[in-house]
C-alpha atoms as a PDB file:
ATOM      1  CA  UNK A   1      -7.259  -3.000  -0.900  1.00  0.00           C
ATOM      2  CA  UNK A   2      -7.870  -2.322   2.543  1.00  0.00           C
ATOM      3  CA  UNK A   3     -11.216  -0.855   4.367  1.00  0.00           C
ATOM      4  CA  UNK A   4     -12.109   1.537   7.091  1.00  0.00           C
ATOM      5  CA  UNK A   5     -15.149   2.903   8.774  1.00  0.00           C
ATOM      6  CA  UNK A   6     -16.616   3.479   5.101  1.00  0.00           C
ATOM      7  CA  UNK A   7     -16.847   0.199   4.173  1.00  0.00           C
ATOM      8  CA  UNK A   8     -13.931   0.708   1.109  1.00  0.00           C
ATOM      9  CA  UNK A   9     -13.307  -3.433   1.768  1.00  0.00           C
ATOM     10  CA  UNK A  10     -17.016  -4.235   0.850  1.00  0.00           C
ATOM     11  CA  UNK A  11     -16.873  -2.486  -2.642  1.00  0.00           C
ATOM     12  CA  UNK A  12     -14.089  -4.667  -3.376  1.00  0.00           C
ATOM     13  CA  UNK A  13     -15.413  -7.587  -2.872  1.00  0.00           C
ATOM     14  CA  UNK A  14     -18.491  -6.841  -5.130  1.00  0.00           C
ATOM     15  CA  UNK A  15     -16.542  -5.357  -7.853  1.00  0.00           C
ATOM     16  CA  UNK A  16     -13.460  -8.293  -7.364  1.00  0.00           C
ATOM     17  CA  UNK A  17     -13.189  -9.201 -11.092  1.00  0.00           C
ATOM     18  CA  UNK A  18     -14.009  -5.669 -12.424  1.00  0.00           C
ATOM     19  CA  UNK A  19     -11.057  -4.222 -10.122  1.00  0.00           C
ATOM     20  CA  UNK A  20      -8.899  -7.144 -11.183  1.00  0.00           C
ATOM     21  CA  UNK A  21      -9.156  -6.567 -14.763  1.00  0.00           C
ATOM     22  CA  UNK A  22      -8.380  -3.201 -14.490  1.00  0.00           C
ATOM     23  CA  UNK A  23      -5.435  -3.239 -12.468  1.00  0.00           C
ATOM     24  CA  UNK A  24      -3.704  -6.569 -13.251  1.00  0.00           C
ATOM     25  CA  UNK A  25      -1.943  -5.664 -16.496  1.00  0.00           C
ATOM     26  CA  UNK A  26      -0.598  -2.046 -15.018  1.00  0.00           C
ATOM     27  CA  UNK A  27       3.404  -1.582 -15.393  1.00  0.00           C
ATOM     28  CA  UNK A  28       4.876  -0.709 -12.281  1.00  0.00           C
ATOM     29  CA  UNK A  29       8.165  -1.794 -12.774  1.00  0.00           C
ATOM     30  CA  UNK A  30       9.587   1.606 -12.299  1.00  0.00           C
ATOM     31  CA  UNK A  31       7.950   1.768  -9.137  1.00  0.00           C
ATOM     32  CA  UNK A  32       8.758  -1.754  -7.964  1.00  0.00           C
ATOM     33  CA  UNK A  33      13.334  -0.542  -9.174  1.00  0.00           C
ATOM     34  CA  UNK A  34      12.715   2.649  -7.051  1.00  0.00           C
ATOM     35  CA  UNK A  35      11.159   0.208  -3.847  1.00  0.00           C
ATOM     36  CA  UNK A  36      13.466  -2.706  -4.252  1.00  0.00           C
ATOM     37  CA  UNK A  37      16.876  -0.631  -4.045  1.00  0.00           C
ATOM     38  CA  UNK A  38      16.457   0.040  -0.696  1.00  0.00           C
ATOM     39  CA  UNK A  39      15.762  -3.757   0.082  1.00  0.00           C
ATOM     40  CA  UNK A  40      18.136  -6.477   0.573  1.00  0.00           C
ATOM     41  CA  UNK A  41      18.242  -9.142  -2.448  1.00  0.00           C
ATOM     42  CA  UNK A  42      15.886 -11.868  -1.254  1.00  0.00           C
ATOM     43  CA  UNK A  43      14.347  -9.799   1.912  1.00  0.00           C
ATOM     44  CA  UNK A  44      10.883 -10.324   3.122  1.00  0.00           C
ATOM     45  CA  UNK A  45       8.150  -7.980   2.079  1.00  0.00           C
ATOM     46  CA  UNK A  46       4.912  -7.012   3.499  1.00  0.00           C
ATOM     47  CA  UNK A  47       2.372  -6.396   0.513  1.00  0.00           C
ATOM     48  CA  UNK A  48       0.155  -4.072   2.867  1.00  0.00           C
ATOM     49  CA  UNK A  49      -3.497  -3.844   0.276  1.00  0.00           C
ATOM     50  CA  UNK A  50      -2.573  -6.809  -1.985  1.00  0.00           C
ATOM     51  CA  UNK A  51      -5.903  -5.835  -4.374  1.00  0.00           C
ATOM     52  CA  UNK A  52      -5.235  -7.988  -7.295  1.00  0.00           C
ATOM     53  CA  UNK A  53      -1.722  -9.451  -6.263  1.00  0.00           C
ATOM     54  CA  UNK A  54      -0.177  -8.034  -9.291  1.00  0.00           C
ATOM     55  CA  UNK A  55       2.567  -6.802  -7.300  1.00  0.00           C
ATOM     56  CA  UNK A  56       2.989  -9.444  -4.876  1.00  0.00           C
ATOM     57  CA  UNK A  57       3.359 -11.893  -8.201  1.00  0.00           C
ATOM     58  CA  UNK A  58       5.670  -9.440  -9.392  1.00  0.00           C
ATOM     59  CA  UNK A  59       8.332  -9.365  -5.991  1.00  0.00           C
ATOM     60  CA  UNK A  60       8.052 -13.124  -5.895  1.00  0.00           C
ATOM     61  CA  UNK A  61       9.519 -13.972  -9.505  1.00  0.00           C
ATOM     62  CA  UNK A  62      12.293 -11.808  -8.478  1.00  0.00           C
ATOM     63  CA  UNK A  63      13.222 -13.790  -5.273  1.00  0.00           C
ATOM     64  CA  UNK A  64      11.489 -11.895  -2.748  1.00  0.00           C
ATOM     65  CA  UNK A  65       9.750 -13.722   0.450  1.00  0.00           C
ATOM     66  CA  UNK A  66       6.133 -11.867   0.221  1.00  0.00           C
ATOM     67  CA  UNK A  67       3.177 -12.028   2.855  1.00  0.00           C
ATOM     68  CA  UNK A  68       0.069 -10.502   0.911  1.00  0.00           C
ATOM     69  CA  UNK A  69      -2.850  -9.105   3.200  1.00  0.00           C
ATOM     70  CA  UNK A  70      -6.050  -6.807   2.119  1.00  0.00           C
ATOM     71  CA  UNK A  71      -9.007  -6.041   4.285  1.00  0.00           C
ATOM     72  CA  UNK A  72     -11.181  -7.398   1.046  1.00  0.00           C
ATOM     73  CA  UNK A  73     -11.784 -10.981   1.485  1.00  0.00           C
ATOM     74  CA  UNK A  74     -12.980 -11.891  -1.949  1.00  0.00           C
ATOM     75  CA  UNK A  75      -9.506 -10.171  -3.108  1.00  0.00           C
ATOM     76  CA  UNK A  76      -7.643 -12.756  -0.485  1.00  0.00           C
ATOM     77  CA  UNK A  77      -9.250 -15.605  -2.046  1.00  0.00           C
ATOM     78  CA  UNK A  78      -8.492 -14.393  -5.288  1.00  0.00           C
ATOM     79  CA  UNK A  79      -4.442 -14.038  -4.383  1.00  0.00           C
ATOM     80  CA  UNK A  80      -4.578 -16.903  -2.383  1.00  0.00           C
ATOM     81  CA  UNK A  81      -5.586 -18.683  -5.471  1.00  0.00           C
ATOM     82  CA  UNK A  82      -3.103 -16.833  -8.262  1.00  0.00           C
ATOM     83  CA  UNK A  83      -0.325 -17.412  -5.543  1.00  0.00           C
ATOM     84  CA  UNK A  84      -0.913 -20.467  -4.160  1.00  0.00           C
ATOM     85  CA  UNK A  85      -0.196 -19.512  -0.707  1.00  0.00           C
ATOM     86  CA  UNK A  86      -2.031 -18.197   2.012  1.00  0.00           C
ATOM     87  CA  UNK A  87      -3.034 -14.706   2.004  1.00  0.00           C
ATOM     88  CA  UNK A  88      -3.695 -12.552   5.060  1.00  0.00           C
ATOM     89  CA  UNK A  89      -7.458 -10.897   5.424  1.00  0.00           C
ATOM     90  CA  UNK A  90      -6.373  -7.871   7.976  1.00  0.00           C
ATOM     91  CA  UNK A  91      -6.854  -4.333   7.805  1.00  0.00           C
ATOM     92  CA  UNK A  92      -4.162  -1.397   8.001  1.00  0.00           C
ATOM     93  CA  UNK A  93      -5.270  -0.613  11.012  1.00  0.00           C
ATOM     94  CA  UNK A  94      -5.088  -4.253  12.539  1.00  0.00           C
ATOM     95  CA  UNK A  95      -1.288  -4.760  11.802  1.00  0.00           C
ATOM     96  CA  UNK A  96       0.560  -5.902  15.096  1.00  0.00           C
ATOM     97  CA  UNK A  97       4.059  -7.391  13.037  1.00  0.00           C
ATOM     98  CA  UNK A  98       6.907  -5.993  15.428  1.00  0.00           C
ATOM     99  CA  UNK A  99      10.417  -5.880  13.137  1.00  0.00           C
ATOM    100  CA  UNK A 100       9.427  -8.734  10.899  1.00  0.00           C
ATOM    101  CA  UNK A 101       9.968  -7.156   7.271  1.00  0.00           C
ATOM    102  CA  UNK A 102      12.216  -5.466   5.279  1.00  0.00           C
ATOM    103  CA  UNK A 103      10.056  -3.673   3.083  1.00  0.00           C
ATOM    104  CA  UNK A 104       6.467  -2.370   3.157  1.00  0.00           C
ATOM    105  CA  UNK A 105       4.736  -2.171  -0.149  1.00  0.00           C
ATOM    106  CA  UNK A 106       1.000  -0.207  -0.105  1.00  0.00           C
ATOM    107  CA  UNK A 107      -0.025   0.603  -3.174  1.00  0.00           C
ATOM    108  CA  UNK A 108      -3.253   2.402  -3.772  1.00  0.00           C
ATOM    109  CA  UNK A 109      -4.214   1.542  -0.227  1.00  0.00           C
ATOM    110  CA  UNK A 110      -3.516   3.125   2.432  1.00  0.00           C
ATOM    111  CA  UNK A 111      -5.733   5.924   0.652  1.00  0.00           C
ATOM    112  CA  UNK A 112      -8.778   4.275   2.107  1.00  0.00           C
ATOM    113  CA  UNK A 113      -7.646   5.107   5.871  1.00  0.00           C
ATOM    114  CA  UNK A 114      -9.365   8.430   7.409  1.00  0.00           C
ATOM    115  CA  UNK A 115      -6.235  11.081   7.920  1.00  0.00           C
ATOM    116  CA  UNK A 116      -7.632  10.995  11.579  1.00  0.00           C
ATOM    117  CA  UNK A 117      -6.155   6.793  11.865  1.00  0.00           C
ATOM    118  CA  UNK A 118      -3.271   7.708   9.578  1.00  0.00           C
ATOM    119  CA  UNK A 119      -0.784   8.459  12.201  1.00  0.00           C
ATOM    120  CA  UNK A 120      -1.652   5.310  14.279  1.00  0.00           C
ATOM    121  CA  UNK A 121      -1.035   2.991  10.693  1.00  0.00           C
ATOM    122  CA  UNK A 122       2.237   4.670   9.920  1.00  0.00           C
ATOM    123  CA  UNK A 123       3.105   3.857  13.795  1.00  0.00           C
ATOM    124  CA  UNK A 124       2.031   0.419  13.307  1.00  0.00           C
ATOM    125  CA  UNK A 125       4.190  -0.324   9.933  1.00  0.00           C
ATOM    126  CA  UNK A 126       7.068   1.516  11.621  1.00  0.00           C
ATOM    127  CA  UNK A 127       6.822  -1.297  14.230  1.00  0.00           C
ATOM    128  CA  UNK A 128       6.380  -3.963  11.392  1.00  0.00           C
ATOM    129  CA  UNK A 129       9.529  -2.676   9.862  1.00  0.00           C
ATOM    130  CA  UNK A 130      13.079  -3.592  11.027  1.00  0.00           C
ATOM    131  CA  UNK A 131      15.726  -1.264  12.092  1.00  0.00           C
ATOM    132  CA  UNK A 132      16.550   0.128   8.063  1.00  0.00           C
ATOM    133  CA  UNK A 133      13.617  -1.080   6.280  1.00  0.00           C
ATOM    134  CA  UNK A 134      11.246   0.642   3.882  1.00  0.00           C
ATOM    135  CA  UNK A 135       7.745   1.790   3.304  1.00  0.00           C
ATOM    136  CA  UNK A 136       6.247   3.019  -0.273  1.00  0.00           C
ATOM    137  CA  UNK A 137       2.762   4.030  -0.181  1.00  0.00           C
ATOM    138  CA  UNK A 138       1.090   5.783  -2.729  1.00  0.00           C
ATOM    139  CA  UNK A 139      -2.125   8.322  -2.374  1.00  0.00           C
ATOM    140  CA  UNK A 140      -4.579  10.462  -4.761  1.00  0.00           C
ATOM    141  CA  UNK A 141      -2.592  13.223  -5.067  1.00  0.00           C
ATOM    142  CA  UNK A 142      -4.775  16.449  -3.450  1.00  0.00           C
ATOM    143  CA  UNK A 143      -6.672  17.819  -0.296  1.00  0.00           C
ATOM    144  CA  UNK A 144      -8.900  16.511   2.198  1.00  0.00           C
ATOM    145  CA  UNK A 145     -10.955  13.922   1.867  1.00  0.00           C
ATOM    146  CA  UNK A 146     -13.691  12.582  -0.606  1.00  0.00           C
ATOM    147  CA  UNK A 147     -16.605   9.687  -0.164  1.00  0.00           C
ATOM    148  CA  UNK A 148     -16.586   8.280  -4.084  1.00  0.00           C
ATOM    149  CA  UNK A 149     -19.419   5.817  -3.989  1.00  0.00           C
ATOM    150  CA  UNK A 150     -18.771   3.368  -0.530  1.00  0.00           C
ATOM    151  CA  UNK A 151     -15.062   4.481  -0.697  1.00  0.00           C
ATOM    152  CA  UNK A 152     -13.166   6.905   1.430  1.00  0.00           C
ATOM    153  CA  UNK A 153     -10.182   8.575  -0.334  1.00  0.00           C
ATOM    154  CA  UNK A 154      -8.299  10.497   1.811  1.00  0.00           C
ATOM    155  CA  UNK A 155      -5.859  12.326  -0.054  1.00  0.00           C
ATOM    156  CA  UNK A 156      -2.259  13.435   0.124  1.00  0.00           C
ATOM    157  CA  UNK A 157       0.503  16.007  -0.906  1.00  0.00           C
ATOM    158  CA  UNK A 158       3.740  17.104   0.083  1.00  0.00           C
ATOM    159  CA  UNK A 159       2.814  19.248   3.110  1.00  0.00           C
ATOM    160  CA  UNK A 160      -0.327  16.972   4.605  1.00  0.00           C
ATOM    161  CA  UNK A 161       2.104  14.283   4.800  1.00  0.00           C
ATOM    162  CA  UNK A 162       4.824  16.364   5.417  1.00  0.00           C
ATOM    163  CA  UNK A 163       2.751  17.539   9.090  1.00  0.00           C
ATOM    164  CA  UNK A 164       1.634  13.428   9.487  1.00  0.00           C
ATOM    165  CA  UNK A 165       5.314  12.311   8.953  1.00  0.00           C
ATOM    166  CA  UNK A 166       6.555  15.008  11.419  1.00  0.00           C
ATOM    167  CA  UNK A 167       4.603  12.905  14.444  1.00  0.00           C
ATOM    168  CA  UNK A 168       5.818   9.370  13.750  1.00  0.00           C
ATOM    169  CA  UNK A 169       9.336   8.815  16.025  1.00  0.00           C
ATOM    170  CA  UNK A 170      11.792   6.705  14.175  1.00  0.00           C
ATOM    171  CA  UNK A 171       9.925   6.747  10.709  1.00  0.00           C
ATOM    172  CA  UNK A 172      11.789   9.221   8.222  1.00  0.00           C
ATOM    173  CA  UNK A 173      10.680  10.785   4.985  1.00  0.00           C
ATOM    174  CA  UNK A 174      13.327   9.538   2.820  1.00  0.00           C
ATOM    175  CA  UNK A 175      11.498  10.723  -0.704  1.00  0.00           C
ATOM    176  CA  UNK A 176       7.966  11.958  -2.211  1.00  0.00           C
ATOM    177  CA  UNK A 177       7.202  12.518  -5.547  1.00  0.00           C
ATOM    178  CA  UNK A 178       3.705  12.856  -7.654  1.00  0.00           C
ATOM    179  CA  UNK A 179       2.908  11.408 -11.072  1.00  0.00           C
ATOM    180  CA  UNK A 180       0.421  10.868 -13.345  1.00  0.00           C
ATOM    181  CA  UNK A 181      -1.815   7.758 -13.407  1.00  0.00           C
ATOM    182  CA  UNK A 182      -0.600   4.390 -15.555  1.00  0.00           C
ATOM    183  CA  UNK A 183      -4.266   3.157 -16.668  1.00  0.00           C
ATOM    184  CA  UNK A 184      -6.127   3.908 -19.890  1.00  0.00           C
ATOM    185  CA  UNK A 185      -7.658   6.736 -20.037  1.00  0.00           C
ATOM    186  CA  UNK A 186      -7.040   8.098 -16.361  1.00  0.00           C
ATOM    187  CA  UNK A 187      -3.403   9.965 -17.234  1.00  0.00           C
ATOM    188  CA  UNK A 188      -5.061  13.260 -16.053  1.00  0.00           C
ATOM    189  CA  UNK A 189      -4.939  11.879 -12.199  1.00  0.00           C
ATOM    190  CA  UNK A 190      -1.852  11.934 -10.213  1.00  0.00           C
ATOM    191  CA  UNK A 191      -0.701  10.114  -7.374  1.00  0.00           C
ATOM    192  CA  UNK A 192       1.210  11.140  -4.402  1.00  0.00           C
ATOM    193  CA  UNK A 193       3.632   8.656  -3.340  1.00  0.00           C
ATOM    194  CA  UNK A 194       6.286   8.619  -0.760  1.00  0.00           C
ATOM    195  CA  UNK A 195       9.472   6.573   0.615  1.00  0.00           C
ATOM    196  CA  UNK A 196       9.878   6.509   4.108  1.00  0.00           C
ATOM    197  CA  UNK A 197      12.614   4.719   6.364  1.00  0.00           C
ATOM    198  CA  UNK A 198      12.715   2.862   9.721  1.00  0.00           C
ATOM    199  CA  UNK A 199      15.573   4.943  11.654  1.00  0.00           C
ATOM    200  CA  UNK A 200      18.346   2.204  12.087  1.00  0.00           C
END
């Protein structure tokens, strides 16, 4: 997962192995179909907020060229390790890829990022993305913002994202949906999550 200003990267890399085990084993396959059919077979994906690596695992056994990052470094050792490749330690807000991938994939991460440096990350992945190419990212689904132990969560719905989306040239909301949360015993949260496309 990726920081900010609170210091969201530094609980992750105390609570590495706790975080792991409960976020490894989560099916998001249905997410990963709805992601992947707006990427070419093959392309090369940006896992923006790798946490675990579960999904970066995932879009490599099905042929896709994946550069992992997180802002936690004790979660970039850890992927490094379970992938085998080299894993980048950079923060949302540090991105500076111009038109290198086809897809974006943030899950459960971009959530950490103040609603005041949203704008300026969505600009940044819009760069990162080529003409065409994708973005999922996926928020608490709600208002405002919280402090949850060291961790910012700034949440999302359909009209704060709506009025963030509005303000990013050449990034369009393609779809945006909410649903409840996959883990054990957290099914009464929901998550905002959205589609957005690089203007071609």
């Amino acid at each position: 997962m990726n920081g900010d200003k609170e210091n969201s990267a530094a609980w992750y890399d105390r609570n590495t192995q706790d975080y792991i085990d409960r976020t490894q084993s989560v099916d998001l396959s249905h997410l990963h179909a709805r992601f992947l059919a707006h990427v070419p077979d093959g392309g090369r994906l940006l896992d923006a907020g790798c946490g675990s690596g579960r999904d970066s695992l995932a879009f490599r056994a099905m042929g896709y060229n994946v550069v992992p990052m997180d802002a936690s470094l004790a979660m970039v050792n850890h992927v490094s390790k379970l992938l085998g490749t080299d894993v980048l330690h950079l923060r949302h807000q540090d991105v500076t890829f111009i038109e290198e991938f086809d897809g974006i994939w943030s899950m459960a991460s971009m959530l950490h990022v103040p609603h005041s440096e949203l704008p300026n990350v969505l600009e940044r992945y819009r760069r990162a993305l080529v003409p065409g190419g994708v973005l999922f990212a996926s928020f608490k689904h709600g208002e405002g913002e919280a402090l949850i132990g060291e961790r910012l969560f700034a949440n999302q719905n359909a009209t704060s994202f709506g009025q963030v989306i509005k303000g990013i040239h050449g990034l369009e909301l393609m779809d945006a949906w909410v649903e409840q949360d996959r883990r054990p015993g957290r099914q009464d949260e929901q998550w905002f999550s959205v589609l957005c496309r690089r203007s071609a």
